[in-house]
PDB file of N, CA and C in Angstrom:
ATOM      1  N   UNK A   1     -26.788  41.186 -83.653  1.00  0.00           N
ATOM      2  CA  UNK A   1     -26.774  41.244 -82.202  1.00  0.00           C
ATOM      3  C   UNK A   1     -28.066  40.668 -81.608  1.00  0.00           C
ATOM      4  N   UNK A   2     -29.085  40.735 -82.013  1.00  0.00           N
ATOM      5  CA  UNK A   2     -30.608  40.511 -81.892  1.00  0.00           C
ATOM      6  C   UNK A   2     -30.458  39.146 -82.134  1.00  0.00           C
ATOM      7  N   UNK A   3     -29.767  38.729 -82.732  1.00  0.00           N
ATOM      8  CA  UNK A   3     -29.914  37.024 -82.810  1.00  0.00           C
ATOM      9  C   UNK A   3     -28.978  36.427 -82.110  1.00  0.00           C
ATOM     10  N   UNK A   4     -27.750  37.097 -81.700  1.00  0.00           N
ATOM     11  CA  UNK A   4     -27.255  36.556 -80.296  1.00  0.00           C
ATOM     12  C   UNK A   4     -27.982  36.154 -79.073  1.00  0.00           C
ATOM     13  N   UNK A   5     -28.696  37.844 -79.024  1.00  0.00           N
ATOM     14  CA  UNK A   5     -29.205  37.795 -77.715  1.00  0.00           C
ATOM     15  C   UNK A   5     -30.412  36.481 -77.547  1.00  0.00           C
ATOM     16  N   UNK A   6     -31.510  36.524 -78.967  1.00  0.00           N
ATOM     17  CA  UNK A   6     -32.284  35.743 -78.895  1.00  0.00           C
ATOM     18  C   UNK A   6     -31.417  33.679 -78.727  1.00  0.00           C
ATOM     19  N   UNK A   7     -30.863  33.561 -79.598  1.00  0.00           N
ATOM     20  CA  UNK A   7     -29.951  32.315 -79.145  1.00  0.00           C
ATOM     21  C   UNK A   7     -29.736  31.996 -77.744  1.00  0.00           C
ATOM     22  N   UNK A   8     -29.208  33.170 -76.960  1.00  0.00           N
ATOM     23  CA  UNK A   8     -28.679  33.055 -75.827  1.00  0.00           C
ATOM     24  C   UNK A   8     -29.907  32.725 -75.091  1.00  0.00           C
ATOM     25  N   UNK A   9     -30.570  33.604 -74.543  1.00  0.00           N
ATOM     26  CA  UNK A   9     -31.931  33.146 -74.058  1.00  0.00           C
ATOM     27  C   UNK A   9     -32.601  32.005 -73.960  1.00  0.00           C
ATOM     28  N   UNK A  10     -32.685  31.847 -75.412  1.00  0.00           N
ATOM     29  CA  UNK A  10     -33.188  30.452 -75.387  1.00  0.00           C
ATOM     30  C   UNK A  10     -32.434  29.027 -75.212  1.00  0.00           C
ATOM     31  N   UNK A  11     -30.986  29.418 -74.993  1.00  0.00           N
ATOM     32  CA  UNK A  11     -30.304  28.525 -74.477  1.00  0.00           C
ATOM     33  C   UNK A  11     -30.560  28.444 -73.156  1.00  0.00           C
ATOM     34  N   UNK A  12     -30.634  29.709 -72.327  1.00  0.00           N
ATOM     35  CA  UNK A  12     -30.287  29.889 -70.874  1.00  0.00           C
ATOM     36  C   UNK A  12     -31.349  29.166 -70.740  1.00  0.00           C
ATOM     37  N   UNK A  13     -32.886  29.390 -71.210  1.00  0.00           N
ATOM     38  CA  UNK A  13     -34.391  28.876 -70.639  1.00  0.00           C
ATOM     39  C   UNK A  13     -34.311  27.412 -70.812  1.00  0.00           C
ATOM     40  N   UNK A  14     -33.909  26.621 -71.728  1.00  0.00           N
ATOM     41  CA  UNK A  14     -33.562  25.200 -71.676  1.00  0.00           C
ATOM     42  C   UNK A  14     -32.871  24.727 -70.219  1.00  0.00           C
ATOM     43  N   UNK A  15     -31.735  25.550 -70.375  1.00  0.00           N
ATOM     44  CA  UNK A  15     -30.805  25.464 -68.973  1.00  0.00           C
ATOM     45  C   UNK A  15     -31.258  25.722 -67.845  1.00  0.00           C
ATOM     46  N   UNK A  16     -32.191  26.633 -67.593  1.00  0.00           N
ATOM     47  CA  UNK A  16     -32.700  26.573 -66.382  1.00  0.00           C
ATOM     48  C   UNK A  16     -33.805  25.496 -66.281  1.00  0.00           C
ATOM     49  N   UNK A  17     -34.416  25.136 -67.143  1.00  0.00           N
ATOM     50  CA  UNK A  17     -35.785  24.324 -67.350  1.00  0.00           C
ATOM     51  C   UNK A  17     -34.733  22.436 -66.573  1.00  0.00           C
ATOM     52  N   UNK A  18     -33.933  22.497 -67.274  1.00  0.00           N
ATOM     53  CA  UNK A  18     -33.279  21.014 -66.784  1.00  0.00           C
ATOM     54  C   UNK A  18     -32.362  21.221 -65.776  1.00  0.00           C
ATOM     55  N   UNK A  19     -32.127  21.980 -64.822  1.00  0.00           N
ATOM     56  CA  UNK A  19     -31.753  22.094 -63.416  1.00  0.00           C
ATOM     57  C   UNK A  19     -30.512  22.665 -63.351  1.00  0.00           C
ATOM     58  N   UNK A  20     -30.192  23.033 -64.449  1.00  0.00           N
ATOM     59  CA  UNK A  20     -28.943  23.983 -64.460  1.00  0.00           C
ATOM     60  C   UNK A  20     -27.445  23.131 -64.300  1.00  0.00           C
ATOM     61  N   UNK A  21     -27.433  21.986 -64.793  1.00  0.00           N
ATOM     62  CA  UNK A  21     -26.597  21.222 -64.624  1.00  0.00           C
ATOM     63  C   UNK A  21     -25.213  21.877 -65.364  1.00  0.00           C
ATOM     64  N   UNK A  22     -23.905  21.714 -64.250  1.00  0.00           N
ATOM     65  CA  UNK A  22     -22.465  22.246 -64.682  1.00  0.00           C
ATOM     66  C   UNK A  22     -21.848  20.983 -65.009  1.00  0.00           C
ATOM     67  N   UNK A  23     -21.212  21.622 -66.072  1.00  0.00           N
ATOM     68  CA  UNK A  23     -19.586  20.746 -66.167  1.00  0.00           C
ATOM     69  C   UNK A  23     -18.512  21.304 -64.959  1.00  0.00           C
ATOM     70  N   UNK A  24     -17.948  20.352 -65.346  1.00  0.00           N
ATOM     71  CA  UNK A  24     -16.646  19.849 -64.690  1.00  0.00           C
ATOM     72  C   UNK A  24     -15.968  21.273 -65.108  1.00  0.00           C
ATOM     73  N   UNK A  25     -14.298  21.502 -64.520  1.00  0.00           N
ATOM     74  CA  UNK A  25     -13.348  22.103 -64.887  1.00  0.00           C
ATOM     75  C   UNK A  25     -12.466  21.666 -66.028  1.00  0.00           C
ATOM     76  N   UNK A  26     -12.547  20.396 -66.035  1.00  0.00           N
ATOM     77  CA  UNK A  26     -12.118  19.725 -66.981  1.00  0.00           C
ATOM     78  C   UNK A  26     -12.753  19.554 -68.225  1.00  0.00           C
ATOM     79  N   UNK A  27     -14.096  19.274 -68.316  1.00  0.00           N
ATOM     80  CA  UNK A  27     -15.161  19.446 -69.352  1.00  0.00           C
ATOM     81  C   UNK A  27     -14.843  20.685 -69.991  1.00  0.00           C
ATOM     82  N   UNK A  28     -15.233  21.758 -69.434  1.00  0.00           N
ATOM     83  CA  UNK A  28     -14.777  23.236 -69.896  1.00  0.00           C
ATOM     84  C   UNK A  28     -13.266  23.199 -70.741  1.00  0.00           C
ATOM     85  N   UNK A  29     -12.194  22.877 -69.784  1.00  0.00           N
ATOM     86  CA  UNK A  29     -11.234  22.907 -70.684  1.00  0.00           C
ATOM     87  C   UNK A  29     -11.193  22.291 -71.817  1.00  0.00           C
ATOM     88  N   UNK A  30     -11.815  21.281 -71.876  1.00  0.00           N
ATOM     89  CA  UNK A  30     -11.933  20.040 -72.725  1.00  0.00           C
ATOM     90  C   UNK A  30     -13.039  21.161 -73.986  1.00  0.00           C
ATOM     91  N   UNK A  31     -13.936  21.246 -73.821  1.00  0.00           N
ATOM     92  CA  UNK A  31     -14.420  22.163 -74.637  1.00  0.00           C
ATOM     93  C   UNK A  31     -14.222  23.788 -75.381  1.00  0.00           C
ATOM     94  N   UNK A  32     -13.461  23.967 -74.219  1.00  0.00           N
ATOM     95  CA  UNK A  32     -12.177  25.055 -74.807  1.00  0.00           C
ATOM     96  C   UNK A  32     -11.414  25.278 -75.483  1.00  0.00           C
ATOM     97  N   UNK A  33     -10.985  24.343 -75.924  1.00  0.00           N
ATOM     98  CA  UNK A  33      -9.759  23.666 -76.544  1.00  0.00           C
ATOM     99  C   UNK A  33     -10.326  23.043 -77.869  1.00  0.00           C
ATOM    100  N   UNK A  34     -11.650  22.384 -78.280  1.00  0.00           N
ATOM    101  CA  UNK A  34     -11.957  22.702 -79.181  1.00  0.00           C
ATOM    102  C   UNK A  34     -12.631  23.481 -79.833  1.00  0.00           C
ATOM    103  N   UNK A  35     -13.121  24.630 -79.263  1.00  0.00           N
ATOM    104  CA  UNK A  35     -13.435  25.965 -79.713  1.00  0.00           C
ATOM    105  C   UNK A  35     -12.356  27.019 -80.591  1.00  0.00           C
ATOM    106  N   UNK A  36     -11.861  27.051 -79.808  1.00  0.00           N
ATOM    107  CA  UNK A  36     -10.773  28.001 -80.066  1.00  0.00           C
ATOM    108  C   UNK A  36      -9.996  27.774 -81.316  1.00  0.00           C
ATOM    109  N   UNK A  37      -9.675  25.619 -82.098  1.00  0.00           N
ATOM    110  CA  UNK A  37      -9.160  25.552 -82.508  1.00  0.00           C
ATOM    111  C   UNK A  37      -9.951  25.505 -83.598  1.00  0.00           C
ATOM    112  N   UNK A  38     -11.496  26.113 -83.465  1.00  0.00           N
ATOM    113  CA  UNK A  38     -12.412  25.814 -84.386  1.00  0.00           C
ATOM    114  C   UNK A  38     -12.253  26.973 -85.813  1.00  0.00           C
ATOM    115  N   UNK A  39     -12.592  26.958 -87.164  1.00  0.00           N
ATOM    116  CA  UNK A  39     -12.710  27.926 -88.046  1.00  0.00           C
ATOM    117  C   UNK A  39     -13.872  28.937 -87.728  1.00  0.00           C
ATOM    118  N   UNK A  40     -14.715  29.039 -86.621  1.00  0.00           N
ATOM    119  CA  UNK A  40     -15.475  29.823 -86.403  1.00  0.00           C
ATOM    120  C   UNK A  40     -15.372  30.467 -85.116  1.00  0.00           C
ATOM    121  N   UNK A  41     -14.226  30.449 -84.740  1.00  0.00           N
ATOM    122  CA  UNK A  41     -13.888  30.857 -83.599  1.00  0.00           C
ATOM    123  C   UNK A  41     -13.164  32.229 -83.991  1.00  0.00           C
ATOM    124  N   UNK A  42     -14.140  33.183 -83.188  1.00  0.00           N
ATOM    125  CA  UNK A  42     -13.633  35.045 -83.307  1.00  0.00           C
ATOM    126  C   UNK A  42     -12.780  34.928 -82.313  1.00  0.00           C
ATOM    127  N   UNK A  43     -11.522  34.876 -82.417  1.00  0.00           N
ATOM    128  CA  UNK A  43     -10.191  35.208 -81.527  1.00  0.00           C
ATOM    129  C   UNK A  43     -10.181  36.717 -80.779  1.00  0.00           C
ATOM    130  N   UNK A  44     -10.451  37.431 -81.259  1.00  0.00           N
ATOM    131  CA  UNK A  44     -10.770  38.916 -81.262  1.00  0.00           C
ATOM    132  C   UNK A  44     -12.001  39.300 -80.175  1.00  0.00           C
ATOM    133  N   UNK A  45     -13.067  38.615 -80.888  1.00  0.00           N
ATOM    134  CA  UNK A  45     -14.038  38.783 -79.732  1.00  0.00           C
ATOM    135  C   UNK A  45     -13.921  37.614 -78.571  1.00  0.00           C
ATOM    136  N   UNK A  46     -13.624  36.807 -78.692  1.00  0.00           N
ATOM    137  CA  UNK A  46     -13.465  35.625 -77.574  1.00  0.00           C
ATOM    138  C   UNK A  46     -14.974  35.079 -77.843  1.00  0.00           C
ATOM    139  N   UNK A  47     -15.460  34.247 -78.793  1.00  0.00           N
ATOM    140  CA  UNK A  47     -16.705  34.343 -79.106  1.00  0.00           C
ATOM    141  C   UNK A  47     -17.566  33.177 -80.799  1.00  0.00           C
ATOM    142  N   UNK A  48     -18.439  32.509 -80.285  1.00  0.00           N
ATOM    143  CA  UNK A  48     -17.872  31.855 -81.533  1.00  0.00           C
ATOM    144  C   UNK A  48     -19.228  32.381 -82.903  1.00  0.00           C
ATOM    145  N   UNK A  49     -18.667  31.998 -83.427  1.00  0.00           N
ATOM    146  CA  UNK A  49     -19.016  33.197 -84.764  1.00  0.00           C
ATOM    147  C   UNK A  49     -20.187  32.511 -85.156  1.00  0.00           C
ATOM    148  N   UNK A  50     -20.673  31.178 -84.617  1.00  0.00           N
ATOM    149  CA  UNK A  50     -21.790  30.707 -84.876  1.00  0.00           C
ATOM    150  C   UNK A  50     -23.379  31.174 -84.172  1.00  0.00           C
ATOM    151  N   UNK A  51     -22.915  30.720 -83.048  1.00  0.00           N
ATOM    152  CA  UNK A  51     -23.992  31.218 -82.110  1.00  0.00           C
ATOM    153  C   UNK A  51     -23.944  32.560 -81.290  1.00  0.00           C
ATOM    154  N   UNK A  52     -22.747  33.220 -81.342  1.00  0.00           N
ATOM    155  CA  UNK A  52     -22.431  34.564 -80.442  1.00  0.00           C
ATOM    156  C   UNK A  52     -22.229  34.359 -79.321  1.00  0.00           C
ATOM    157  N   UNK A  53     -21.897  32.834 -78.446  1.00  0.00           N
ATOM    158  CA  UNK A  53     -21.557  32.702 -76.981  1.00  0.00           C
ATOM    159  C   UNK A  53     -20.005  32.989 -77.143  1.00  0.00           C
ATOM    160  N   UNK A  54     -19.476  33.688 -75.909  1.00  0.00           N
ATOM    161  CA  UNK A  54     -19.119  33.712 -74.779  1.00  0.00           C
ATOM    162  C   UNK A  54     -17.728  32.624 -74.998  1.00  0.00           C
ATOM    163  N   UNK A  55     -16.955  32.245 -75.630  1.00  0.00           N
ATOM    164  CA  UNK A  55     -16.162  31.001 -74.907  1.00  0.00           C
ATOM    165  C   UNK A  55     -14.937  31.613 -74.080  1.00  0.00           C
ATOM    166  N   UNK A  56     -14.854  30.830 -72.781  1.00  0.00           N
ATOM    167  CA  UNK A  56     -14.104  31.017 -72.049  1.00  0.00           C
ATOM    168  C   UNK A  56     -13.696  29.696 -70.844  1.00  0.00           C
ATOM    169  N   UNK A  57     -12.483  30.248 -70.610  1.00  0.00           N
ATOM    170  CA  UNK A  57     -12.483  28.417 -69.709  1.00  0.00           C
ATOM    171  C   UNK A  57     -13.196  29.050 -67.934  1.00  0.00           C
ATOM    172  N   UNK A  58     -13.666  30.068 -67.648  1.00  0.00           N
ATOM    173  CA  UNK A  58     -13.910  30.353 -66.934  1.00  0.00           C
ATOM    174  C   UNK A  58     -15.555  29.449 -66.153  1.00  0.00           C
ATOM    175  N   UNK A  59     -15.325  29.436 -64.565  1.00  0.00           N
ATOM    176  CA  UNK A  59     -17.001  28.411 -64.912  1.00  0.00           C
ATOM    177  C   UNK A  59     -17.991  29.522 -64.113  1.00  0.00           C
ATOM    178  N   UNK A  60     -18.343  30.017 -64.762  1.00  0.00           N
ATOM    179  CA  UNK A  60     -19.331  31.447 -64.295  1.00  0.00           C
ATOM    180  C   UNK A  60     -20.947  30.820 -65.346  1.00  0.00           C
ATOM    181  N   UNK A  61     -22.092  31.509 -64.381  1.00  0.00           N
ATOM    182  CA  UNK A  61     -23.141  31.168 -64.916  1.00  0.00           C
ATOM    183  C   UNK A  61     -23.353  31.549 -66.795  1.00  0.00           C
ATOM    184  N   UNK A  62     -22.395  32.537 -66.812  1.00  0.00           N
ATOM    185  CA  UNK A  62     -22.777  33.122 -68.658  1.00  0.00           C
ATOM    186  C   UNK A  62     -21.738  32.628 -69.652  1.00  0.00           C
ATOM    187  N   UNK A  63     -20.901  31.658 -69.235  1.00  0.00           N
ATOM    188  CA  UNK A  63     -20.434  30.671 -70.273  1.00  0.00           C
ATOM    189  C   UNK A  63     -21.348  29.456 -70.477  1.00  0.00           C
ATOM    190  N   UNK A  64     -21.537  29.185 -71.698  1.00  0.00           N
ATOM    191  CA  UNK A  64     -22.430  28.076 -72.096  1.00  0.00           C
ATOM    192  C   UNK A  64     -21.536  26.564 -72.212  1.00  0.00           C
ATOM    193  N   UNK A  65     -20.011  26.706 -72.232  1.00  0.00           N
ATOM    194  CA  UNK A  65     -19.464  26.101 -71.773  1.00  0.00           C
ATOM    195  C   UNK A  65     -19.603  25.249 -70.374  1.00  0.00           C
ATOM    196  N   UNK A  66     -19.590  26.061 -69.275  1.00  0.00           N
ATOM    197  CA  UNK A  66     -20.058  25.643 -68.142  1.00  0.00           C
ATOM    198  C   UNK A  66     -21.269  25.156 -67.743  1.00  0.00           C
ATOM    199  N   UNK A  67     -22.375  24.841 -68.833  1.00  0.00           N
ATOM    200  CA  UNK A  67     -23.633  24.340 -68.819  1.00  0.00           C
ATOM    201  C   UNK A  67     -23.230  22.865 -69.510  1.00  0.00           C
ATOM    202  N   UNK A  68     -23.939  21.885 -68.652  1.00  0.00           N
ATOM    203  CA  UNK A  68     -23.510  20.245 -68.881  1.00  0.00           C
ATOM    204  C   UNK A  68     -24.471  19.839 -69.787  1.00  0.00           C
ATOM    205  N   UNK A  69     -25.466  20.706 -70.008  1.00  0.00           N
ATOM    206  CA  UNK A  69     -26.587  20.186 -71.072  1.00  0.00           C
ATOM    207  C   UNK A  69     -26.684  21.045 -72.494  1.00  0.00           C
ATOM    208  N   UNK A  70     -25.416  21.570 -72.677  1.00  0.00           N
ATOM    209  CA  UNK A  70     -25.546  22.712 -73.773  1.00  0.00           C
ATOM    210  C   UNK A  70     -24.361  21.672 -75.113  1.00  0.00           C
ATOM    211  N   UNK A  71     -24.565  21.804 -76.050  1.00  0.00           N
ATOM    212  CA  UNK A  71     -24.376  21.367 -77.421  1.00  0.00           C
ATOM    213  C   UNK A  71     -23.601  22.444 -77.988  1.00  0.00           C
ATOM    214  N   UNK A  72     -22.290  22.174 -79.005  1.00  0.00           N
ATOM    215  CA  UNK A  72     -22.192  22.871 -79.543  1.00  0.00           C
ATOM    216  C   UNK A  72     -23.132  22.684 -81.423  1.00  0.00           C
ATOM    217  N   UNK A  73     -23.143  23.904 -81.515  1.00  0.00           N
ATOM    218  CA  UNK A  73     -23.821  24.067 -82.687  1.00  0.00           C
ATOM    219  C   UNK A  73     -23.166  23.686 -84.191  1.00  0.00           C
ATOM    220  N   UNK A  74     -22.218  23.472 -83.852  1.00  0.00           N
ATOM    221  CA  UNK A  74     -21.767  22.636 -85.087  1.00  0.00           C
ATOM    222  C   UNK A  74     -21.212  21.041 -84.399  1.00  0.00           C
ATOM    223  N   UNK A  75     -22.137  20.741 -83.481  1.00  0.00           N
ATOM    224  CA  UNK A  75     -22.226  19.383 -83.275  1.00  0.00           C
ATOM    225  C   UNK A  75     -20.322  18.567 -82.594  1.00  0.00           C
ATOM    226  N   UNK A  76     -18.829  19.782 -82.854  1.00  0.00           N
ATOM    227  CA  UNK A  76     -17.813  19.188 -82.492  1.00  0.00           C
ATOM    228  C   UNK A  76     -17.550  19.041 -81.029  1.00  0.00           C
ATOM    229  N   UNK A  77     -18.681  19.077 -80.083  1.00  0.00           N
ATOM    230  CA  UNK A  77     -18.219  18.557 -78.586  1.00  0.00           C
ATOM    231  C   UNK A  77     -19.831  18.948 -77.932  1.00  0.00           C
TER     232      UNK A  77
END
């Protein structure tokens, strides 16, 4: 849990540091869609088993999805 939280953080502080730039609705879905169909994707938690974010197609500030400057961690979008 401690390394969620720390991940997260230091995602958010990047994200705020470069102006907080959003994706699209479409981006999101677009990144949704390969999450979900990913082998590290917790169905259960809604959540991916790598980094501990959040996936959701929702565009709220605490999906990392909805951040235009965020990477996924196994590099597929």
């Amino acid at each position: 849990m401690l390394l969620k939280i720390k991940t997260f953080l230091i995602s958010l502080y990047w994200h705020i540091n470069r102006g907080m730039p959003k994706s699209s609705q479409q981006e999101i879905d677009r990144r949704f869609s390969i999450c979900v169909s990913c082998e590290y994707y917790n169905q259960q938690e809604q959540e991916c088993g790598v980094c501990g974010c959040n996936i959701n197609r929702r565009k709220i500030f605490m999906n990392k999805l909805a951040w235009a400057d965020q990477k996924c961690p196994e590099q597929k979008w």
